[in-house]
Protein backbone atom coordinates (compact mmCIF):
# COMPACT_ATOMS: atom_id res chain seq x y z
CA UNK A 1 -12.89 25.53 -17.12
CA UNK A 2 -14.11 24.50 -20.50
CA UNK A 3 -15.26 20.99 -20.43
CA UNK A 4 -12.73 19.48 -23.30
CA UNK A 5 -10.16 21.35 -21.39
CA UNK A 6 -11.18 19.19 -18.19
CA UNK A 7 -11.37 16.13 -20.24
CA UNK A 8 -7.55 16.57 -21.65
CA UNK A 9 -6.07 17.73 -18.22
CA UNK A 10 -8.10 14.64 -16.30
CA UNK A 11 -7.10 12.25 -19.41
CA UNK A 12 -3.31 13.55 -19.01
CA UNK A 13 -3.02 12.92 -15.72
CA UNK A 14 -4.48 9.57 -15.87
CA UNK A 15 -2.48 8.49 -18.83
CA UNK A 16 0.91 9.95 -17.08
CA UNK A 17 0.28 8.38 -14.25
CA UNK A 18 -0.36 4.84 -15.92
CA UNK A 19 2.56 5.02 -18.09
CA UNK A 20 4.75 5.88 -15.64
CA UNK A 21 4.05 2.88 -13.37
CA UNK A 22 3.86 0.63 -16.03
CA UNK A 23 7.28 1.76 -17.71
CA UNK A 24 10.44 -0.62 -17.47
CA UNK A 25 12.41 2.06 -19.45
CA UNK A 26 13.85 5.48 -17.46
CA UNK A 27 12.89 7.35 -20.59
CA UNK A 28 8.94 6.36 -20.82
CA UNK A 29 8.51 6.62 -16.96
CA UNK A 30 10.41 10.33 -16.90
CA UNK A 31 7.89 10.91 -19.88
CA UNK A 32 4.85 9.83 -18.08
CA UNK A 33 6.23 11.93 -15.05
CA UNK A 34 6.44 15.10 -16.96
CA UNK A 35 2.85 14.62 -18.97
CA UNK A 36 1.72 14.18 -15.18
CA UNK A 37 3.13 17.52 -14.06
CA UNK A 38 1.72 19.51 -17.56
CA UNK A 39 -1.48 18.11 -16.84
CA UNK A 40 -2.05 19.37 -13.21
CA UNK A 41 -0.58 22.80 -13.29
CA UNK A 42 -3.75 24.51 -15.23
CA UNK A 43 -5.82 22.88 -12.09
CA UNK A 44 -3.29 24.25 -9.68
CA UNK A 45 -3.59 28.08 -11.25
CA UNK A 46 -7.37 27.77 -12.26
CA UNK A 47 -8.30 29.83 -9.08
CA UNK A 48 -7.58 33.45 -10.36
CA UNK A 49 -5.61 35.30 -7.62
CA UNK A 50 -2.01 35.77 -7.02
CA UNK A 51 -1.69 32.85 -4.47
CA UNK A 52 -2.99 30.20 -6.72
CA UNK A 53 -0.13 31.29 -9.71
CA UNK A 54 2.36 31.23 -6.94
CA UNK A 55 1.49 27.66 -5.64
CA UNK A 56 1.67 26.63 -9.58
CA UNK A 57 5.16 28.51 -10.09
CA UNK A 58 6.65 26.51 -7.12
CA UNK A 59 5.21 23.24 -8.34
CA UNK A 60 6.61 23.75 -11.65
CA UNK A 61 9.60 24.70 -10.40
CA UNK A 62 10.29 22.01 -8.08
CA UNK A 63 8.78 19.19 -10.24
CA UNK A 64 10.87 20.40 -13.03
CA UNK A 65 14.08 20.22 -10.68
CA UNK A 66 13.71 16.73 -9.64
CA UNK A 67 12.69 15.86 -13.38
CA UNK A 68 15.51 17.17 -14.48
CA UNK A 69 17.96 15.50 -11.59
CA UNK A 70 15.83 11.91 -12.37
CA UNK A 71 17.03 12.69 -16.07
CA UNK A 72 20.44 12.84 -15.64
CA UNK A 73 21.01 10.41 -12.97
CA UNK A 74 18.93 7.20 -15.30
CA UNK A 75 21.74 9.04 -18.04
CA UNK A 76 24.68 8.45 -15.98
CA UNK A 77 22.97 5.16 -14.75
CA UNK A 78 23.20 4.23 -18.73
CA UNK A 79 26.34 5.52 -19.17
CA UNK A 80 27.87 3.26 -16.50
CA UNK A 81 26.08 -0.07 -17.15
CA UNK A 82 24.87 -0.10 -20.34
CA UNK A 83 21.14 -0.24 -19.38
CA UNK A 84 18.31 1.89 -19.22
CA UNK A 85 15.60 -0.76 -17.58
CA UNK A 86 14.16 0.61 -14.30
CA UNK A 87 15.32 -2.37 -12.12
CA UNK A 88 18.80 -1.92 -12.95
CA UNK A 89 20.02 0.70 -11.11
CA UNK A 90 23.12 -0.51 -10.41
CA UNK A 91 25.30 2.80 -10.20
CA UNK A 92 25.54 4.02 -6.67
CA UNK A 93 25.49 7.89 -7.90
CA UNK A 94 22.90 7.14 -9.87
CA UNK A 95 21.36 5.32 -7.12
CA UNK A 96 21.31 8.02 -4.53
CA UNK A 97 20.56 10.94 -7.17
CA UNK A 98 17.28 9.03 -8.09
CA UNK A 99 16.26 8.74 -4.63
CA UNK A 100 16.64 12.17 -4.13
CA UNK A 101 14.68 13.14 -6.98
CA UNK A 102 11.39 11.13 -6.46
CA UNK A 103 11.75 11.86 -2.80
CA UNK A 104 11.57 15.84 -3.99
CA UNK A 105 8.68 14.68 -6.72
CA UNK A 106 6.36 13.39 -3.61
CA UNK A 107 7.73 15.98 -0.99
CA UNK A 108 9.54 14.02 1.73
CA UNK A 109 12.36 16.27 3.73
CA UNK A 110 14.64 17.51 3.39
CA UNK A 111 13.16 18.46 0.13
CA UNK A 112 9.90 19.45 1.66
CA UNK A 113 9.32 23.06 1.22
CA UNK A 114 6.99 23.39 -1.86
CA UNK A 115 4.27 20.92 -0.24
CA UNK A 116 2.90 23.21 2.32
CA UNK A 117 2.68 26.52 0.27
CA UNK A 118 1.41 24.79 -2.83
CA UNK A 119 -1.21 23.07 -0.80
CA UNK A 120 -2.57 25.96 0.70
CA UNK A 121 -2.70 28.22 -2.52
CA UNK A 122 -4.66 25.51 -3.91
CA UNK A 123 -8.68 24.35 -4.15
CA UNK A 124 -9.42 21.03 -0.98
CA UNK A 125 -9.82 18.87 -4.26
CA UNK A 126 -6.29 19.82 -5.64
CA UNK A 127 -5.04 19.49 -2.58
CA UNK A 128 -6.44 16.07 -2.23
CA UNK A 129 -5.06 15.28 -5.73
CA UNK A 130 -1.61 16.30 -4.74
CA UNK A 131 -1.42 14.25 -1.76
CA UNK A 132 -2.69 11.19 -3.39
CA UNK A 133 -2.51 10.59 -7.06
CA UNK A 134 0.18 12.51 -7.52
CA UNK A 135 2.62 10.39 -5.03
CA UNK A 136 1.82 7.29 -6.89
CA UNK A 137 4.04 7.24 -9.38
CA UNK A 138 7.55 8.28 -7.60
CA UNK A 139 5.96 5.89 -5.28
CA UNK A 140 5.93 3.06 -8.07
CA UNK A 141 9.73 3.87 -9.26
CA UNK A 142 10.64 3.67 -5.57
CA UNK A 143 9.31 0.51 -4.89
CA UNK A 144 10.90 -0.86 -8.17
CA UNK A 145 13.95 0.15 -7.30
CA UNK A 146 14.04 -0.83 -3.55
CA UNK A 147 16.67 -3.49 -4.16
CA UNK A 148 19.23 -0.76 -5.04
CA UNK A 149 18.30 1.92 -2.79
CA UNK A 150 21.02 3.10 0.09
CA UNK A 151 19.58 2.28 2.92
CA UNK A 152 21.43 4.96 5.24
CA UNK A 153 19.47 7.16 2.99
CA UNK A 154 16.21 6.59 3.71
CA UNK A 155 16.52 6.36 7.07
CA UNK A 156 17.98 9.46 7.82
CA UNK A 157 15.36 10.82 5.17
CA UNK A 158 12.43 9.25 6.69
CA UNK A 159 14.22 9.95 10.63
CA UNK A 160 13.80 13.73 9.27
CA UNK A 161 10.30 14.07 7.38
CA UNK A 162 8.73 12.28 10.62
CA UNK A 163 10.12 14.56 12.47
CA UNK A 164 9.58 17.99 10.61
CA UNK A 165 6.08 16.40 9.02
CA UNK A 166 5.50 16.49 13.18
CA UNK A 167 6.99 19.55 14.35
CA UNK A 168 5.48 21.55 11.27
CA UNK A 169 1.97 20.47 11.79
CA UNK A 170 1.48 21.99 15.45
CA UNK A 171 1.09 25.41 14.78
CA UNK A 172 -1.08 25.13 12.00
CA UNK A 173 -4.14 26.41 11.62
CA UNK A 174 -4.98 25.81 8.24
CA UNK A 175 -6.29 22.81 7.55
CA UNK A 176 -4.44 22.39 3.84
CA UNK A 177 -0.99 23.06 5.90
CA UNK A 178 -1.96 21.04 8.65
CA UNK A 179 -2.58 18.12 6.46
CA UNK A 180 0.78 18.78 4.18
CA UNK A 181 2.38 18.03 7.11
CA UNK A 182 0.98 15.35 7.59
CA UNK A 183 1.81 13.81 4.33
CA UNK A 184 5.01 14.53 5.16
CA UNK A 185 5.19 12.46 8.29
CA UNK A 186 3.71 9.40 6.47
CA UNK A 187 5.69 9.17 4.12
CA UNK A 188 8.71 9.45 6.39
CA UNK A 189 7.36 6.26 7.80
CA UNK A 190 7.22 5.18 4.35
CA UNK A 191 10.71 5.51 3.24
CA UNK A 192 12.43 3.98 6.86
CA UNK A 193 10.98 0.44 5.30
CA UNK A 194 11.27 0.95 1.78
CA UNK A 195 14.54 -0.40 1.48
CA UNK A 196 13.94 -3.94 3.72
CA UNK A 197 10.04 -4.79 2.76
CA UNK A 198 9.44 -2.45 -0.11
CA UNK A 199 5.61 -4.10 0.24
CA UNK A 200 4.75 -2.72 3.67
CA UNK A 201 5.96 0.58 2.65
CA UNK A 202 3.47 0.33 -0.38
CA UNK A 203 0.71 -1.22 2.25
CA UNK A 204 1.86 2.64 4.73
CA UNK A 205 1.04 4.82 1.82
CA UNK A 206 -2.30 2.91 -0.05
CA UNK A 207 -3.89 3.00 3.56
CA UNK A 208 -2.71 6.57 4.37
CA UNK A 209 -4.51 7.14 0.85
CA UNK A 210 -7.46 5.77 1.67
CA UNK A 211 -7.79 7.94 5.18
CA UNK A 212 -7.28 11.27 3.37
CA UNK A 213 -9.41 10.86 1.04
CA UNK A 214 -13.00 10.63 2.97
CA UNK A 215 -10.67 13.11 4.97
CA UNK A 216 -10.36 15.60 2.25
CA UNK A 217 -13.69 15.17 0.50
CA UNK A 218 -15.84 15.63 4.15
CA UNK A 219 -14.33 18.80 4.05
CA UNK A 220 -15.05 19.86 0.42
CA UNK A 221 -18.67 19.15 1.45
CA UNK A 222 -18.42 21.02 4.81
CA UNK A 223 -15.74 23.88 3.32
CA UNK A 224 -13.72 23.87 6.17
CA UNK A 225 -10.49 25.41 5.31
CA UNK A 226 -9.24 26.21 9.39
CA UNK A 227 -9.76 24.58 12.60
CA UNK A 228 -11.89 27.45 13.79
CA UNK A 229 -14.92 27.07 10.96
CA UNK A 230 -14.69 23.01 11.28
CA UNK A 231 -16.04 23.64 14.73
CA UNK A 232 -19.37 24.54 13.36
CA UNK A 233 -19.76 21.45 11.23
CA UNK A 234 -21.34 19.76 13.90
CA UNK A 235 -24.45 22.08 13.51
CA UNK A 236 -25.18 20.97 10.41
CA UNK A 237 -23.70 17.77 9.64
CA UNK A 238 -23.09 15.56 12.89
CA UNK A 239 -22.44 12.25 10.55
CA UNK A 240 -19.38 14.32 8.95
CA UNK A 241 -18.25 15.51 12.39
CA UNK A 242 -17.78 12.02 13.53
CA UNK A 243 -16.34 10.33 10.21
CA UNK A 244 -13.87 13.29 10.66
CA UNK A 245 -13.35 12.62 14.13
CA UNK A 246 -12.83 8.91 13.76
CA UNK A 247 -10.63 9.49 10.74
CA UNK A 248 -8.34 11.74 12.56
CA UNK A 249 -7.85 9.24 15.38
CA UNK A 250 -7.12 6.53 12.39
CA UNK A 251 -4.50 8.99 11.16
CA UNK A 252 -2.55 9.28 14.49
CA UNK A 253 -2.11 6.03 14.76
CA UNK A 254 -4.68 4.63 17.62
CA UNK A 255 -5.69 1.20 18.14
CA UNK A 256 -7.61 -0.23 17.04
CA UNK A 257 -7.88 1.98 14.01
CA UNK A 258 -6.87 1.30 10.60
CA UNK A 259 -3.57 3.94 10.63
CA UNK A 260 -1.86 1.66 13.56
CA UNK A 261 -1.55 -1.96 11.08
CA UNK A 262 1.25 -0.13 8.94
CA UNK A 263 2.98 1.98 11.76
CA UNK A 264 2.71 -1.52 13.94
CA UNK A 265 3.94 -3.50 10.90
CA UNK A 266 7.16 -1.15 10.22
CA UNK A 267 8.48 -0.91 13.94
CA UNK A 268 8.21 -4.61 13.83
CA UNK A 269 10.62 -4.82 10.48
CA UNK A 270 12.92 -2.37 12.17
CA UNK A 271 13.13 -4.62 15.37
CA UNK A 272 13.53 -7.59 13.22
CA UNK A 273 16.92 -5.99 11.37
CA UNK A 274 17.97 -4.98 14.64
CA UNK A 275 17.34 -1.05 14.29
CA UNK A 276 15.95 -0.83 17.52
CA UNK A 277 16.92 2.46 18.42
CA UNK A 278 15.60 3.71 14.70
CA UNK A 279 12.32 2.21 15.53
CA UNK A 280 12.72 3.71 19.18
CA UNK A 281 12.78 6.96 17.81
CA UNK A 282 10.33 7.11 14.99
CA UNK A 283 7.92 6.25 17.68
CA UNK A 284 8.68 8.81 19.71
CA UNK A 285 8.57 11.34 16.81
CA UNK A 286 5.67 10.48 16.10
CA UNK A 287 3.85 11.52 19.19
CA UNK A 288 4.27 15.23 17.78
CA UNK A 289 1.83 14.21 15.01
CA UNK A 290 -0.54 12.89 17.45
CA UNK A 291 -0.57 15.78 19.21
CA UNK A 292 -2.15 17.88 16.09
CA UNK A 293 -4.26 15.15 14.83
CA UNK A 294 -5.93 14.83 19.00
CA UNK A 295 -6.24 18.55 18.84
CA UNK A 296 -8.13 18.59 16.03
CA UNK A 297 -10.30 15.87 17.54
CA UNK A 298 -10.67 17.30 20.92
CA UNK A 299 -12.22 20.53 18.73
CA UNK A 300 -14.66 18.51 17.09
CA UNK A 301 -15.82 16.50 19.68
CA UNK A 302 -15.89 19.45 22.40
CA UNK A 303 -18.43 20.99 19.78
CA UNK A 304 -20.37 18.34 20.41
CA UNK A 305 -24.06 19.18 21.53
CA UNK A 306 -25.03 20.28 24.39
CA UNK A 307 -21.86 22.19 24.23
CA UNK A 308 -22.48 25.47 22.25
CA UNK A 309 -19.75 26.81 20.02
CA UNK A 310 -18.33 29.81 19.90
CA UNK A 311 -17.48 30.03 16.30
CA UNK A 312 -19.49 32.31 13.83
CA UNK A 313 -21.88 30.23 11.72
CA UNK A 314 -21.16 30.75 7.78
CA UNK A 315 -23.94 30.35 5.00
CA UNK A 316 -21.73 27.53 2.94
CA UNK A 317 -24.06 24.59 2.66
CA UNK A 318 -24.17 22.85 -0.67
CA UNK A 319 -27.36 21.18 -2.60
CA UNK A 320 -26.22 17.64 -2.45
CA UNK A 321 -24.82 17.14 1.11
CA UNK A 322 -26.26 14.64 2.23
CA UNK A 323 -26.35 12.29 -0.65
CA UNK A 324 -22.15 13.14 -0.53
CA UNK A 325 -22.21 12.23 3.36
CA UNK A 326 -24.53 9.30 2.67
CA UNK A 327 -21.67 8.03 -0.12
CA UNK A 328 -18.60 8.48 2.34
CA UNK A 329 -19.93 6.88 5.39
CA UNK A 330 -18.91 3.64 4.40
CA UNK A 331 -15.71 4.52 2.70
CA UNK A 332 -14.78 5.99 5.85
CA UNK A 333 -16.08 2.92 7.80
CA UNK A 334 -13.75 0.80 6.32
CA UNK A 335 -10.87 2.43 6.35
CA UNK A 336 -11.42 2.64 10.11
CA UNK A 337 -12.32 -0.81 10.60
CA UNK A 338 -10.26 -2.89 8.60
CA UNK A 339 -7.68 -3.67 11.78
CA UNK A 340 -9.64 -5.65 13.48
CA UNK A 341 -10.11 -7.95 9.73
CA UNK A 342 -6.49 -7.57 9.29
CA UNK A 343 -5.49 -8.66 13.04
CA UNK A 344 -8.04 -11.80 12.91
């Protein structure tokens, strides 16, 4: 990709990003939305075969969908009351058709679908854009709107992306899929809070943020793209093998790693308005995710010297390796360690 072409499509998705989550107006933020969505679709299809064009038609698509349902309900919202500031969504229709829109925008069930398929047709980088950067502004217009969000919503929402974001990610292979699914499942802890304390919902997805990203950029460096060649990392780069490792754990949820604070935070909020058997069952559910992310683990660690693998080495090294390993280390240090800070 040309270099000014770069520079437009990186300043675009910066700029829509910021002026979304800095908008008080439905109009600017839908605007900043749909800059955001331009921008990243040339990064999407950059890769030049048929899968890549597919994963960019289905993000298009979608994104233009839920755009286009955002659109009309902050219309009727207007209509109704007069107003088109962001914190006054006072129209229950409009209410519950704006929920449904941004919860389509990051990819939360039941309107799920598109995450999986576009993240596998794309480049570890995209995908790590997508799962990120991308979620933070719906993210943003959810939490300013938390006050007039139906409740029964998000918890049946959230009740069902835990529970497919689990069930999804077993049989995966891939590890683009595998993580989709993922995403999925954290945000459905997300959205079962975002309603009653809007700020530890925003606390679930930063750190979840933070854990994917050393996650996704260890294997960029390693080009791992299925369980089967990330079992050969270990021959090459044991300090990536065991940030991965570690990260994974931090992911599932395990104390005393950074991903249990906001699951341990939530169920106590759910307790505290009485939804005990909501919090009950989230925690079950999410045992199925723990079950991928310790399967993953048990692979890398069971690779382990002096266990041999079994796995075909490929020639895939890159120039700068271990300056990149040398750079997440302690990124991925303190996103595993920050519990025991937090807890103190």
């Amino acid at each position: 990709m040309p270099p000014l072409a770069t520079l437009m499509i990186t300043l675009g998705i910066t700029m829509g990003t910021l002026m979304t989550i800095s908008a008080n107006h439905w109009l600017t933020a839908w605007l900043g939305l749909e800059l955001n969505m331009i921008s990243i679709i040339p990064i999407i299809a950059k890769q030049k075969h048929l899968r890549s064009t597919e994963a960019a038609t289905k993000y298009f698509l979608t994104q233009a969908t839920a755009s286009a349902l955002m659109l009309f309900a902050s219309t009727l919202n207007a209509w109704q009351t007069g107003s088109w500031d962001i914190t006054q969504l006072n129209n229950m229709i409009s209410s519950i058709l704006m929920t449904s829109a941004l919860m389509m925008k990051m990819g939360a069930a039941p309107a799920h679908f598109w995450l999986p398929e576009v993240l596998q047709g794309s480049t570890m980088t995209t995908a790590l854009l997508i799962t990120t950067w991308q979620k933070i502004a719906p993210i943003t217009l959810l939490y300013m709107i938390s006050n007039h969000i139906q409740s029964n919503i998000t918890l049946l929402a959230g009740l069902l992306s835990i529970s497919i974001g689990g069930w999804g990610g077993m049989n995966q292979t891939q590890l683009r899929k595998m993580m989709a699914y993922s995403s999925i499942a954290h945000l459905g802890w997300t959205l079962t809070v975002i309603s009653t304390a809007p700020n530890i919902a925003l606390l679930n997805i930063i750190i979840y943020m933070m854990m994917s990203t050393p996650f996704f950029l260890s294997l960029t460096t390693t080009t791992s793209k299925t369980l089967q060649t990330m079992t050969t990392s270990w021959s090459y780069s044991p300090t990536t093998t065991i940030i991965l490792t570690l990260l994974l754990l931090s992911m599932a949820g395990l104390p005393p790693m950074t991903g249990f604070t906001p699951k341990l935070l939530i169920l106590n909020n759910l307790t505290t308005y009485k939804l005990n058997t909501m919090a009950l069952t989230i925690a079950l559910l999410s045992l199925l995710s723990l079950t991928f992310y310790l399967r993953t683990s048990y692979l890398l660690a069971s690779t382990a010297p002096p266990t041999t693998t079994q796995s075909t080495m490929l020639w895939r090294l890159k120039p700068h390796h271990n300056q990149i390993t040398a750079i997440l280390t302690p990124i991925a240090l303190f996103n595993i360690t920050i519990l025991p800070a937090l807890l103190m």
